[in-house]
N, C-alpha and C. Protein backbone atom coordinates (compact mmCIF):
# COMPACT_ATOMS: atom_id res chain seq x y z
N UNK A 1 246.86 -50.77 -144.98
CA UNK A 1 247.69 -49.86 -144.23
C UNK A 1 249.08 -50.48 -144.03
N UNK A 2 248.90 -51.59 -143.63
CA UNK A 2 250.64 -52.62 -143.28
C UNK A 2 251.15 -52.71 -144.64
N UNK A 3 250.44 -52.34 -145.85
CA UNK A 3 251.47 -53.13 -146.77
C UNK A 3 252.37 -51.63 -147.42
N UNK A 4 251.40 -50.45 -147.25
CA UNK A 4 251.58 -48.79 -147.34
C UNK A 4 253.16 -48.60 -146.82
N UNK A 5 252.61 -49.21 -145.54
CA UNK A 5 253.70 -49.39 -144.21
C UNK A 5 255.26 -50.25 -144.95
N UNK A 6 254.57 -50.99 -145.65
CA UNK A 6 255.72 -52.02 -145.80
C UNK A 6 256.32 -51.39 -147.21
N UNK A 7 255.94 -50.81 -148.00
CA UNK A 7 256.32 -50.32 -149.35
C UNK A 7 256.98 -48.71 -149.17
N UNK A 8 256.83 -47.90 -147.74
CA UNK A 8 257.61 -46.76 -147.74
C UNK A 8 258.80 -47.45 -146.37
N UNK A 9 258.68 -48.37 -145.79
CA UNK A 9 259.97 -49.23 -145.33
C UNK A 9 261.02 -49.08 -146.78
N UNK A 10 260.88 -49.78 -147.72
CA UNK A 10 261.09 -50.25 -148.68
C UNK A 10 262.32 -48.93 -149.45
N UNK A 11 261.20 -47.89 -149.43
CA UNK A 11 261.78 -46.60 -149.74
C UNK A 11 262.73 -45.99 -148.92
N UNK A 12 262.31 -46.38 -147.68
CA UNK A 12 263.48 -46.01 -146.82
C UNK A 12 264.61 -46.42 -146.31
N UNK A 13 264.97 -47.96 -146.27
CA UNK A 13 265.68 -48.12 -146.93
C UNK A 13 267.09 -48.34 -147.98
N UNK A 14 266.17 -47.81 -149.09
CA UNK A 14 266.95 -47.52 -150.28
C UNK A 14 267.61 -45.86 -149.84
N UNK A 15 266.89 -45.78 -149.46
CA UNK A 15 267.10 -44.26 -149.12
C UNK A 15 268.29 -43.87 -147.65
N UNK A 16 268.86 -45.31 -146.88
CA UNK A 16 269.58 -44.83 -145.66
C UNK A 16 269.03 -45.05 -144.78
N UNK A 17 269.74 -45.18 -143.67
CA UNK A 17 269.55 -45.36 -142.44
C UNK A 17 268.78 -44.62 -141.64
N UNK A 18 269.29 -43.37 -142.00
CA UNK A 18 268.58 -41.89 -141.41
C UNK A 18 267.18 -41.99 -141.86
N UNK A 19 266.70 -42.32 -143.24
CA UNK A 19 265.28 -42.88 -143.21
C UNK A 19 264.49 -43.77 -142.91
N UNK A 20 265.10 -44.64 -142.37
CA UNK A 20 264.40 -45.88 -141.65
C UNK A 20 264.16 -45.31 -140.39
N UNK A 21 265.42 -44.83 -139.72
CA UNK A 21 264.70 -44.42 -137.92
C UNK A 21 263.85 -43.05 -138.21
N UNK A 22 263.64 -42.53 -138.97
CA UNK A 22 262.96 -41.45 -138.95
C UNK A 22 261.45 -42.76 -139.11
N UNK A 23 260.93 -43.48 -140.18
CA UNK A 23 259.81 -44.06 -140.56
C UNK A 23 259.47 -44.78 -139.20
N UNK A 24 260.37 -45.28 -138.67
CA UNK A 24 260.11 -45.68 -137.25
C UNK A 24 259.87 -44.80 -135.97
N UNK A 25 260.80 -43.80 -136.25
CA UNK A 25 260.27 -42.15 -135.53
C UNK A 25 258.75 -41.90 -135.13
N UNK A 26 258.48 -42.32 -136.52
CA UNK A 26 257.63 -41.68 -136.68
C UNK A 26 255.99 -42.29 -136.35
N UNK A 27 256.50 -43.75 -136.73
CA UNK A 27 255.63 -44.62 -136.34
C UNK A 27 255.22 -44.66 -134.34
N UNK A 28 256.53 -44.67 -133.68
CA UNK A 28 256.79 -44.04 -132.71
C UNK A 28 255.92 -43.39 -132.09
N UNK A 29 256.14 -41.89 -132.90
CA UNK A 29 255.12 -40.52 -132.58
C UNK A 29 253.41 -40.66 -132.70
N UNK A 30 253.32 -41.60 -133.68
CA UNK A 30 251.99 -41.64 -133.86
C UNK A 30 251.37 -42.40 -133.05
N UNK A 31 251.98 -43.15 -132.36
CA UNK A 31 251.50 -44.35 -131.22
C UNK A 31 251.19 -43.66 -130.12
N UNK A 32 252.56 -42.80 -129.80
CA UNK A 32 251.98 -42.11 -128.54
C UNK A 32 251.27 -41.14 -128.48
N UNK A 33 251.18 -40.68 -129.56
CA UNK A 33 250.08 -39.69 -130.44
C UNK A 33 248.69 -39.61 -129.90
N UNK A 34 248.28 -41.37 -130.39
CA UNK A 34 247.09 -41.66 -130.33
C UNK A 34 247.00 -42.00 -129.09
N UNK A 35 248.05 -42.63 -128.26
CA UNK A 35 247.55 -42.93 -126.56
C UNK A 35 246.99 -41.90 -126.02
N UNK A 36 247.83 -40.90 -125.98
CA UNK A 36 247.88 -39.53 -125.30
C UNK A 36 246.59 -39.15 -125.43
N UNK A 37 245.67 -39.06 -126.91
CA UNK A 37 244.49 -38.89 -127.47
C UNK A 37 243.15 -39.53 -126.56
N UNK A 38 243.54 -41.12 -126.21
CA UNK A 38 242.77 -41.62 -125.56
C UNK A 38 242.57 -41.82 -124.14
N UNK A 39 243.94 -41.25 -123.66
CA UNK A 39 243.79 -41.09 -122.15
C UNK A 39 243.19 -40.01 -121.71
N UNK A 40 243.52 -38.76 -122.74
CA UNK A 40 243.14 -37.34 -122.22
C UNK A 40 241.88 -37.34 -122.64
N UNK A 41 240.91 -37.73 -123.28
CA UNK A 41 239.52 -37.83 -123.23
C UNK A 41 239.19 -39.11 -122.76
N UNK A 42 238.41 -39.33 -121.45
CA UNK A 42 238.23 -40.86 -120.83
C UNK A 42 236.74 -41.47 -121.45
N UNK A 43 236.36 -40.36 -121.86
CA UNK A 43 234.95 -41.47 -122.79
C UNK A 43 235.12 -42.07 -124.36
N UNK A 44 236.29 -41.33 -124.44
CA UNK A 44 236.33 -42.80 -125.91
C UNK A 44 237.64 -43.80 -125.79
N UNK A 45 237.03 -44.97 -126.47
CA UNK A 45 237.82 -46.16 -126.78
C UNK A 45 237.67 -46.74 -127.82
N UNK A 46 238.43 -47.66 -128.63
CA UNK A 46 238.16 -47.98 -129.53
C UNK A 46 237.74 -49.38 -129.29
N UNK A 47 237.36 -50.08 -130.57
CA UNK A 47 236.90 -51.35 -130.58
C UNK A 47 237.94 -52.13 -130.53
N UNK A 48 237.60 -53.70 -131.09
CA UNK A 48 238.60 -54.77 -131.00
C UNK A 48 238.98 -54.78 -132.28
N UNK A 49 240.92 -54.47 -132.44
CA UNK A 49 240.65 -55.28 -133.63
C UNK A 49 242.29 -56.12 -133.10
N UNK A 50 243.04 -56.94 -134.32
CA UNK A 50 243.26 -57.99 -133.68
C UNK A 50 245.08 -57.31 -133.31
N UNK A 51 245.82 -56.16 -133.90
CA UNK A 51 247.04 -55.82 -133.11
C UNK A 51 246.12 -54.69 -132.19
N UNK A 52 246.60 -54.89 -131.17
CA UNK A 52 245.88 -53.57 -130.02
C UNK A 52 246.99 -53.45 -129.24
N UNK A 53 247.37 -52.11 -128.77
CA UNK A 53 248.64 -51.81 -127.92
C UNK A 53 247.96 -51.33 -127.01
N UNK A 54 248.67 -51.70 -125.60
CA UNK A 54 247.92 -51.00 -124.49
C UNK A 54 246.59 -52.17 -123.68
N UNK A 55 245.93 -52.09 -122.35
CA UNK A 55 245.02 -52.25 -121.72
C UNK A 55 243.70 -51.69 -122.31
N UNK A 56 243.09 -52.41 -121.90
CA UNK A 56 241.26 -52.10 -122.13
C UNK A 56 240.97 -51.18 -120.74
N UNK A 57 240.27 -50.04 -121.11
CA UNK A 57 240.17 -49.38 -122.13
C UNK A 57 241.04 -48.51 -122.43
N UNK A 58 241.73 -48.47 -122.23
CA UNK A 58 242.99 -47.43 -122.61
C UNK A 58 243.99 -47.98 -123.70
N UNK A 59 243.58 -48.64 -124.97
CA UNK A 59 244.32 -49.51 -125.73
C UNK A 59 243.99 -48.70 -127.03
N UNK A 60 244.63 -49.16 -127.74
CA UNK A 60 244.94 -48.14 -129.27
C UNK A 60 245.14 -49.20 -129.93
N UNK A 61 244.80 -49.22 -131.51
CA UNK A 61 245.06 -50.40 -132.53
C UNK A 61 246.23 -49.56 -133.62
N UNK A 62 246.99 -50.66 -133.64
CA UNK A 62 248.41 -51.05 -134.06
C UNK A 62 248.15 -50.12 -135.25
N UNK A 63 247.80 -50.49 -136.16
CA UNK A 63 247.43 -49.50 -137.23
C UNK A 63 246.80 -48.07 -137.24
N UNK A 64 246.77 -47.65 -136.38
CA UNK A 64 246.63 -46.24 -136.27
C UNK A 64 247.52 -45.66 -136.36
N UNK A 65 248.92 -46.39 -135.51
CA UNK A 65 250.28 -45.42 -135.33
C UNK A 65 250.85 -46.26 -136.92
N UNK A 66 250.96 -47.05 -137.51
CA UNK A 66 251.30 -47.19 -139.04
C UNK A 66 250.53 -45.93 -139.69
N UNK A 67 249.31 -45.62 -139.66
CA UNK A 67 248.37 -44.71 -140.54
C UNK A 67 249.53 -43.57 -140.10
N UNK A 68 249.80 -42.65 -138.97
CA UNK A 68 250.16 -42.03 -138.63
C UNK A 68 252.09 -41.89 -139.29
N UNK A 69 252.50 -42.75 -139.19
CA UNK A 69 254.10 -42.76 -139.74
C UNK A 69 254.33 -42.56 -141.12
N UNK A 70 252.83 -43.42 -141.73
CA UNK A 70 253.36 -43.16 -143.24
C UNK A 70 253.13 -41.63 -143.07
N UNK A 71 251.79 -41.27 -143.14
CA UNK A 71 251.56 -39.67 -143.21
C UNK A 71 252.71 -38.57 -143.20
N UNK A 72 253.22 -38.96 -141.68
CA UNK A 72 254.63 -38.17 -141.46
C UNK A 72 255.81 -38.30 -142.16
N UNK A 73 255.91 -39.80 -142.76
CA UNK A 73 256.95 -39.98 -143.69
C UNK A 73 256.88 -39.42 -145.04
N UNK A 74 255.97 -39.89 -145.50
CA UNK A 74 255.48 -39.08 -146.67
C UNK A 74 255.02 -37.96 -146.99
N UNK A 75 255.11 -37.05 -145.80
CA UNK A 75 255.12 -35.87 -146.12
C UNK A 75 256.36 -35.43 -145.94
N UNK A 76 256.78 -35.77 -145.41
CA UNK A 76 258.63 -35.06 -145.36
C UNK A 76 259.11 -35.36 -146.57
N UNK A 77 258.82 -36.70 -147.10
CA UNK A 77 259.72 -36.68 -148.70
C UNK A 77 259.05 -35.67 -149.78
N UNK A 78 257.71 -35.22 -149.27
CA UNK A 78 257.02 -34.85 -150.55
C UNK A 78 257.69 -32.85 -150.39
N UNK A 79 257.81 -32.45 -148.81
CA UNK A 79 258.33 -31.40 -148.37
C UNK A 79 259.94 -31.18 -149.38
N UNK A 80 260.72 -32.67 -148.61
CA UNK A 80 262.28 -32.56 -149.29
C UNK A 80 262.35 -32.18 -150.97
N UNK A 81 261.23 -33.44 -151.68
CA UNK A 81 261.22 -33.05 -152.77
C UNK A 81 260.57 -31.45 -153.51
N UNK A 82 260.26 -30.80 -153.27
CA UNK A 82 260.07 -29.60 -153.30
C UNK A 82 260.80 -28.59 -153.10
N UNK A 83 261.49 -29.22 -152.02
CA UNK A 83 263.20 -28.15 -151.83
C UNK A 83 262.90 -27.30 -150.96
N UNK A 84 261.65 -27.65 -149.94
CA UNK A 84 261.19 -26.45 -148.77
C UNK A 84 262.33 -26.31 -147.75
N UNK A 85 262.77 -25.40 -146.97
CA UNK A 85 263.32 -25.22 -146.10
C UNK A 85 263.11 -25.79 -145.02
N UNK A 86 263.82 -25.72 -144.14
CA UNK A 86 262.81 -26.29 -142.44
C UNK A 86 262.22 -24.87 -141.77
């Protein structure tokens, strides 16, 4: 997932400024994404793994909001490239 992470950095980049804070945007969104996810239902938590953001049990692993940024990143380029409108 970090290296996914690290190879559409890469793209972005090459690609401008405006695409880096968006990949970070986005990474961003997905963090609080997933908090929001785990506060508003109080019976799940996740396990240990070794980046964790947040208190026990209310903690989220680091790579969820990476899983989440590429997704969003890479779908906007795959949108742009297509020539969709907003």
């Amino acid at each position: 997932m970090y290296f996914l992470f690290v190879v559409c950095l890469g793209v972005a980049v090459r690609r401008g400024k405006g695409d880096v804070f968006y990949l970070l945007g986005a990474l961003g969104f997905g963090l609080v994404l997933e908090y929001i996810e785990v506060i508003s239902d109080m019976g799940y938590t996740y396990g240990r793994f070794v980046a964790m953001l947040g208190r026990a049990p209310l903690d989220i692993p680091f790579y969820i909001g990476v899983g989440w940024g590429i997704i969003i990143y890479r779908a906007r380029l795959f949108s742009e490239r297509l020539g969709l409108s907003l």
